[in-house]
N, C-alpha and C. Protein backbone atom coordinates (compact mmCIF):
# COMPACT_ATOMS: atom_id res chain seq x y z
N UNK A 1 90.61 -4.12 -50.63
CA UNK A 1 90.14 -3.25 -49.57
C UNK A 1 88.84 -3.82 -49.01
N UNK A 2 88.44 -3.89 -47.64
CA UNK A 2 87.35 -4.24 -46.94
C UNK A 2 86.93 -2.87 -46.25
N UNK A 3 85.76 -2.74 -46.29
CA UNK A 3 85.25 -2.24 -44.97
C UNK A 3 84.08 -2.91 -44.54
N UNK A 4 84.25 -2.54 -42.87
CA UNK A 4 83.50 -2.77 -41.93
C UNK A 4 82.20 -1.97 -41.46
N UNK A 5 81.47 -2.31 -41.16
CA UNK A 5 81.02 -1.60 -40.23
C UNK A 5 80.08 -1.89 -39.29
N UNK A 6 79.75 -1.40 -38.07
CA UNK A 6 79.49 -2.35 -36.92
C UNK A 6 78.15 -1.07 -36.42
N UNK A 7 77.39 -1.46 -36.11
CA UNK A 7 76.24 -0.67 -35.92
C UNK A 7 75.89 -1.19 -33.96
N UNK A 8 75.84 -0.64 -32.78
CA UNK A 8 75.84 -0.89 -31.52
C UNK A 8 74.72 0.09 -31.11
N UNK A 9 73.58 -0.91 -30.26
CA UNK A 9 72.22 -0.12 -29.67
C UNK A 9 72.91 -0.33 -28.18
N UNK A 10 72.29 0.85 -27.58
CA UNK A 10 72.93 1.13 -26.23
C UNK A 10 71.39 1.29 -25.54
N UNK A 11 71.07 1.00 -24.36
CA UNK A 11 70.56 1.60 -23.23
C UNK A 11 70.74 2.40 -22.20
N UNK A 12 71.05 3.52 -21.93
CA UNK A 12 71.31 4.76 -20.79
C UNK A 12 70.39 4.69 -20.26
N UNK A 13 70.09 4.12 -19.15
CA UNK A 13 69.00 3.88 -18.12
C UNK A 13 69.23 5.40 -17.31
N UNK A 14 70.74 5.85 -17.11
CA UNK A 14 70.80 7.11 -16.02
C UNK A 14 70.66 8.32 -16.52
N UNK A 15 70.47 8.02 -18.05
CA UNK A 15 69.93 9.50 -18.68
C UNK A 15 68.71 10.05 -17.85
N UNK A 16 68.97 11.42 -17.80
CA UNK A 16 67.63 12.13 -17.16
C UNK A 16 66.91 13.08 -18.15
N UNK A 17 67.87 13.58 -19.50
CA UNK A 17 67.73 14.38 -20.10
C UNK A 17 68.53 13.95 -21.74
N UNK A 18 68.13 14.76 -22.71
CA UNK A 18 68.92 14.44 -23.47
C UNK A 18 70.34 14.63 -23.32
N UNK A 19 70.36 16.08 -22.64
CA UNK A 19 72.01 16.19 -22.49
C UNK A 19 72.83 15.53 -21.64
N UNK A 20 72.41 14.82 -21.09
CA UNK A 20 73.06 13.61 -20.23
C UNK A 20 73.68 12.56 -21.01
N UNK A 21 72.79 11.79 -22.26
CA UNK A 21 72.68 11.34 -23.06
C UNK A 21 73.76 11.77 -23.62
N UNK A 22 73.88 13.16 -24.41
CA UNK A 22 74.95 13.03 -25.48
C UNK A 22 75.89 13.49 -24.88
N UNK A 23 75.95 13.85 -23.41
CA UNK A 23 77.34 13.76 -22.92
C UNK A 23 78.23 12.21 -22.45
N UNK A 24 77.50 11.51 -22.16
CA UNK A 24 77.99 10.06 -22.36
C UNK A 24 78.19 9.35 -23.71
N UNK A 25 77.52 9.63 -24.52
CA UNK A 25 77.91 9.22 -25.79
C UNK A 25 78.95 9.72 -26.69
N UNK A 26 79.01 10.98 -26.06
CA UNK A 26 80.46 11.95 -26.73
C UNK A 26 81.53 11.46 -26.25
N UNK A 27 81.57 11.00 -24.58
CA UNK A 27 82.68 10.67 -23.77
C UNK A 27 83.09 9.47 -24.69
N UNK A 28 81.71 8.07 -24.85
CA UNK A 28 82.52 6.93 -25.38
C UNK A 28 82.95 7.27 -27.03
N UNK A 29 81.98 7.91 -27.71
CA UNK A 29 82.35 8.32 -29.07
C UNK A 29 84.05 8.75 -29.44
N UNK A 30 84.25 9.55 -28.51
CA UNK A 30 85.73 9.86 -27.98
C UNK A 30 86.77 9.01 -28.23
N UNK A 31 86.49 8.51 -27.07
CA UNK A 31 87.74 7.10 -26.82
C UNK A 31 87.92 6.53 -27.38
N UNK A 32 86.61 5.79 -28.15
CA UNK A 32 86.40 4.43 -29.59
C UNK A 32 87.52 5.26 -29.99
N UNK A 33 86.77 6.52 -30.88
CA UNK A 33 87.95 7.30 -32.12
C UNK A 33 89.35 7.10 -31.82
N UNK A 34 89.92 7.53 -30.78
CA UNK A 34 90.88 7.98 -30.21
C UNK A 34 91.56 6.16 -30.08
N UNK A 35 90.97 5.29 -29.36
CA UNK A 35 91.64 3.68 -28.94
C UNK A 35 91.77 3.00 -30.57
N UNK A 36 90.56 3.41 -31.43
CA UNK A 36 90.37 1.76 -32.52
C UNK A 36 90.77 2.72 -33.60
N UNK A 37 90.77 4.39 -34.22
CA UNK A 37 91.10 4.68 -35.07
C UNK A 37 90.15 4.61 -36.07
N UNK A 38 88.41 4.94 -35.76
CA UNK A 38 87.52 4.85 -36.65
C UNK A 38 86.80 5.47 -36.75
N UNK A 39 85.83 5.71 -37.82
CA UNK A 39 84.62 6.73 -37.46
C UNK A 39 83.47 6.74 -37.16
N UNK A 40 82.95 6.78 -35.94
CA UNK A 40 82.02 6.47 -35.66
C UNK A 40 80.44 7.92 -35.25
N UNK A 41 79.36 7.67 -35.55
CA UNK A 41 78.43 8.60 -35.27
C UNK A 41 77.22 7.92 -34.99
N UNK A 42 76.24 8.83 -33.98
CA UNK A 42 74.49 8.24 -33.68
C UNK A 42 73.98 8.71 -34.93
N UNK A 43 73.45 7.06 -34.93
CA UNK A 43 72.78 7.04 -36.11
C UNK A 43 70.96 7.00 -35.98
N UNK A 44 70.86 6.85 -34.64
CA UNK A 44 69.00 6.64 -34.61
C UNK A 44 68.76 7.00 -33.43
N UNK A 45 67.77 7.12 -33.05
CA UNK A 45 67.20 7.12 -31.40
C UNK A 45 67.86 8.63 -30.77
N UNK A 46 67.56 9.35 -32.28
CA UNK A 46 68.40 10.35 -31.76
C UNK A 46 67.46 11.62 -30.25
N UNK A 47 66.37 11.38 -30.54
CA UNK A 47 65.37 12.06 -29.64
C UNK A 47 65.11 11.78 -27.99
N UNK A 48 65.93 9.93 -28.06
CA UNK A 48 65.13 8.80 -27.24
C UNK A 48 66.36 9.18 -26.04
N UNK A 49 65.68 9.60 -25.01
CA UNK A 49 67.13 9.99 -23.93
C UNK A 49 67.58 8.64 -23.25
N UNK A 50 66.89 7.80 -23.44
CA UNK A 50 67.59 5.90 -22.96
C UNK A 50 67.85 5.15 -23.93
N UNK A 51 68.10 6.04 -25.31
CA UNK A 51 68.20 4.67 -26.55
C UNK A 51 69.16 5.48 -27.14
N UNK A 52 70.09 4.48 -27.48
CA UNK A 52 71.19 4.90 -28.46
C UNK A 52 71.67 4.16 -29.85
N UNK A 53 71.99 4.51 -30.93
CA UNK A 53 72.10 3.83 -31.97
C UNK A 53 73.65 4.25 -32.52
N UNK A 54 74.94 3.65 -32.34
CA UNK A 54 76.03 4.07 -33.30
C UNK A 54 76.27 3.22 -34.11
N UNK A 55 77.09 4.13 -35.09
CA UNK A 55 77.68 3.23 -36.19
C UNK A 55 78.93 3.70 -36.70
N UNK A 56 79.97 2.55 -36.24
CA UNK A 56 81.03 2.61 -36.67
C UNK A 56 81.60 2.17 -37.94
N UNK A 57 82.63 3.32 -38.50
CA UNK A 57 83.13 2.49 -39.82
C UNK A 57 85.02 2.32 -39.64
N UNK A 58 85.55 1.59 -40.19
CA UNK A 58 86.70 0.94 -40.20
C UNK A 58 86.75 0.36 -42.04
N UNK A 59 88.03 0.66 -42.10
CA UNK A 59 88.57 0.30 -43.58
C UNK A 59 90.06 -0.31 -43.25
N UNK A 60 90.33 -1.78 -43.68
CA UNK A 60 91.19 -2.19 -44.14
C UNK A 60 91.54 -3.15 -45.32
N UNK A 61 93.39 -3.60 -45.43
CA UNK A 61 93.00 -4.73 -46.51
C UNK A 61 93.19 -5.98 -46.00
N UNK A 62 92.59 -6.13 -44.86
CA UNK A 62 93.09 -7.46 -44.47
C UNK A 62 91.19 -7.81 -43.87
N UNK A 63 90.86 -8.68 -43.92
CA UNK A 63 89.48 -8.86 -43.43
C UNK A 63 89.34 -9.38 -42.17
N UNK A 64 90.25 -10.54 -42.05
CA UNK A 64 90.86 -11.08 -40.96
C UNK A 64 91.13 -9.81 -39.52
N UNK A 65 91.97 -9.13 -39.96
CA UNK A 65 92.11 -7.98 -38.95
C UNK A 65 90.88 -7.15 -38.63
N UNK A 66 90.32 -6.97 -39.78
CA UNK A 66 89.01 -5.75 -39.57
C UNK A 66 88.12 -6.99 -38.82
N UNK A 67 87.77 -7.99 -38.88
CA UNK A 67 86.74 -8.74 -37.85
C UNK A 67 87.12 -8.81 -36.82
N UNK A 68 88.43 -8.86 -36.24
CA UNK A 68 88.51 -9.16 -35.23
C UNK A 68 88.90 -7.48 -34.29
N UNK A 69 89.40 -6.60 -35.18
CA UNK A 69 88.90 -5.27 -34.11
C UNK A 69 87.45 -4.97 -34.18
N UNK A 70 86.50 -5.11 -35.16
CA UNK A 70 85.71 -4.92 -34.64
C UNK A 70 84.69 -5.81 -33.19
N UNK A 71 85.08 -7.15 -33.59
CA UNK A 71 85.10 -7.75 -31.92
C UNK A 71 85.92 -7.00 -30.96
N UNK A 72 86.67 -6.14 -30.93
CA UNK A 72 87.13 -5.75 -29.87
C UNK A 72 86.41 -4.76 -29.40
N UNK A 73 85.93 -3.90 -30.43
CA UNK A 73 85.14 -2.60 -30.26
C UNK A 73 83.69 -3.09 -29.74
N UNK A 74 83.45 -4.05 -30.16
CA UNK A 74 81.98 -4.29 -29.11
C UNK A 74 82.02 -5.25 -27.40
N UNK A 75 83.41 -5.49 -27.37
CA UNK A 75 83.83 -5.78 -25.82
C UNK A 75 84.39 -4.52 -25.54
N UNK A 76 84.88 -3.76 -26.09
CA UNK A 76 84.91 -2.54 -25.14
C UNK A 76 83.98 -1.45 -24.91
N UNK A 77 83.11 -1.88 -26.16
CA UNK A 77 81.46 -1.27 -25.36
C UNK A 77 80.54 -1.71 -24.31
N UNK A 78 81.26 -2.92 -24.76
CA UNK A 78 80.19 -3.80 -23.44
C UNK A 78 80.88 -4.06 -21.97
N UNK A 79 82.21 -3.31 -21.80
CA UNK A 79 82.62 -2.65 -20.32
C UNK A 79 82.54 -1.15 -20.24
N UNK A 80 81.71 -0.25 -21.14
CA UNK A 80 81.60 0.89 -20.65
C UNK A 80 80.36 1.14 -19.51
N UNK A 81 80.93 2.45 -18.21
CA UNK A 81 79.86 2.46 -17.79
C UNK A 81 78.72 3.62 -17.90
N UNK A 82 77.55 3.06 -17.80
CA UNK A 82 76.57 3.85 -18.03
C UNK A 82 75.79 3.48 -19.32
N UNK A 83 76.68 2.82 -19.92
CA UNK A 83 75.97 1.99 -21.44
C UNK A 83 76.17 0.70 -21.06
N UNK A 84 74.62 0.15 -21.30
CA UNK A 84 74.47 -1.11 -21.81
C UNK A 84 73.94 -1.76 -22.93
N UNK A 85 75.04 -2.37 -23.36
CA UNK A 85 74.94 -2.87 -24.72
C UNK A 85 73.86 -3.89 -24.96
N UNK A 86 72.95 -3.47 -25.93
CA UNK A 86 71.29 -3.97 -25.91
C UNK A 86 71.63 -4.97 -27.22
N UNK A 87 71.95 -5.10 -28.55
CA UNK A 87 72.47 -5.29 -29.28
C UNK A 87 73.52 -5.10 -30.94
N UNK A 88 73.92 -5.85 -31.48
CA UNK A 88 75.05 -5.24 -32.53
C UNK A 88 75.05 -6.12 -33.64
N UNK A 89 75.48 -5.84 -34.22
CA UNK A 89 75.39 -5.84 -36.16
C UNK A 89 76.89 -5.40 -36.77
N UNK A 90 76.93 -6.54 -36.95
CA UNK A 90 78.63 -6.45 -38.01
C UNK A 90 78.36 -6.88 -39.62
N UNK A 91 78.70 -5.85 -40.44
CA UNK A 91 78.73 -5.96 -41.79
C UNK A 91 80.47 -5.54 -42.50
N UNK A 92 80.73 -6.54 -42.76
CA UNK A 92 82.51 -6.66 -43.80
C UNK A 92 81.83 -6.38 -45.29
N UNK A 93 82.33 -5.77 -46.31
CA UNK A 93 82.23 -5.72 -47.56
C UNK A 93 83.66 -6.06 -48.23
């Protein structure tokens, strides 16, 4: 068994408020779950209405597979709009 997990800092430049903020982050939080099948939650910057911190987790037994969705999950963060992907952190165990 492997797990993953992939930690992604975001910038929301069009946040005006916090709730702007975690309504865009709920929208992509959403989809990840829903497209890659993982669990993901903000993990920092929880106050910061232009800074975002997630962290996704993923479990498989293949390692090979878990690296390469999680490359997928940070190209499909890095075409969402309204987030820009500032930087990311991949850890396999």
């Amino acid at each position: 068994m492997t797990v993953g997990v992939l930690r992604i800092d975001f910038a929301i430049y069009e946040a005006r408020s916090l709730k702007d903020k975690r309504r865009v982050l709920k929208s992509f939080k959403d989809r990840l779950a829903a497209r890659h099948n993982v669990s993901v939650a903000e993990v920092e910057h929880l106050d910061s209405r232009q800074r975002a911190s997630i962290g996704i987790a993923m479990v498989s037994n293949d390692p090979v597979h878990l690296h390469s969705c999680l490359d997928k999950i940070v190209d499909f963060a890095r075409q969402q709009r309204g987030l820009s992907l500032i930087d990311y952190e991949k850890t396999l165990w």
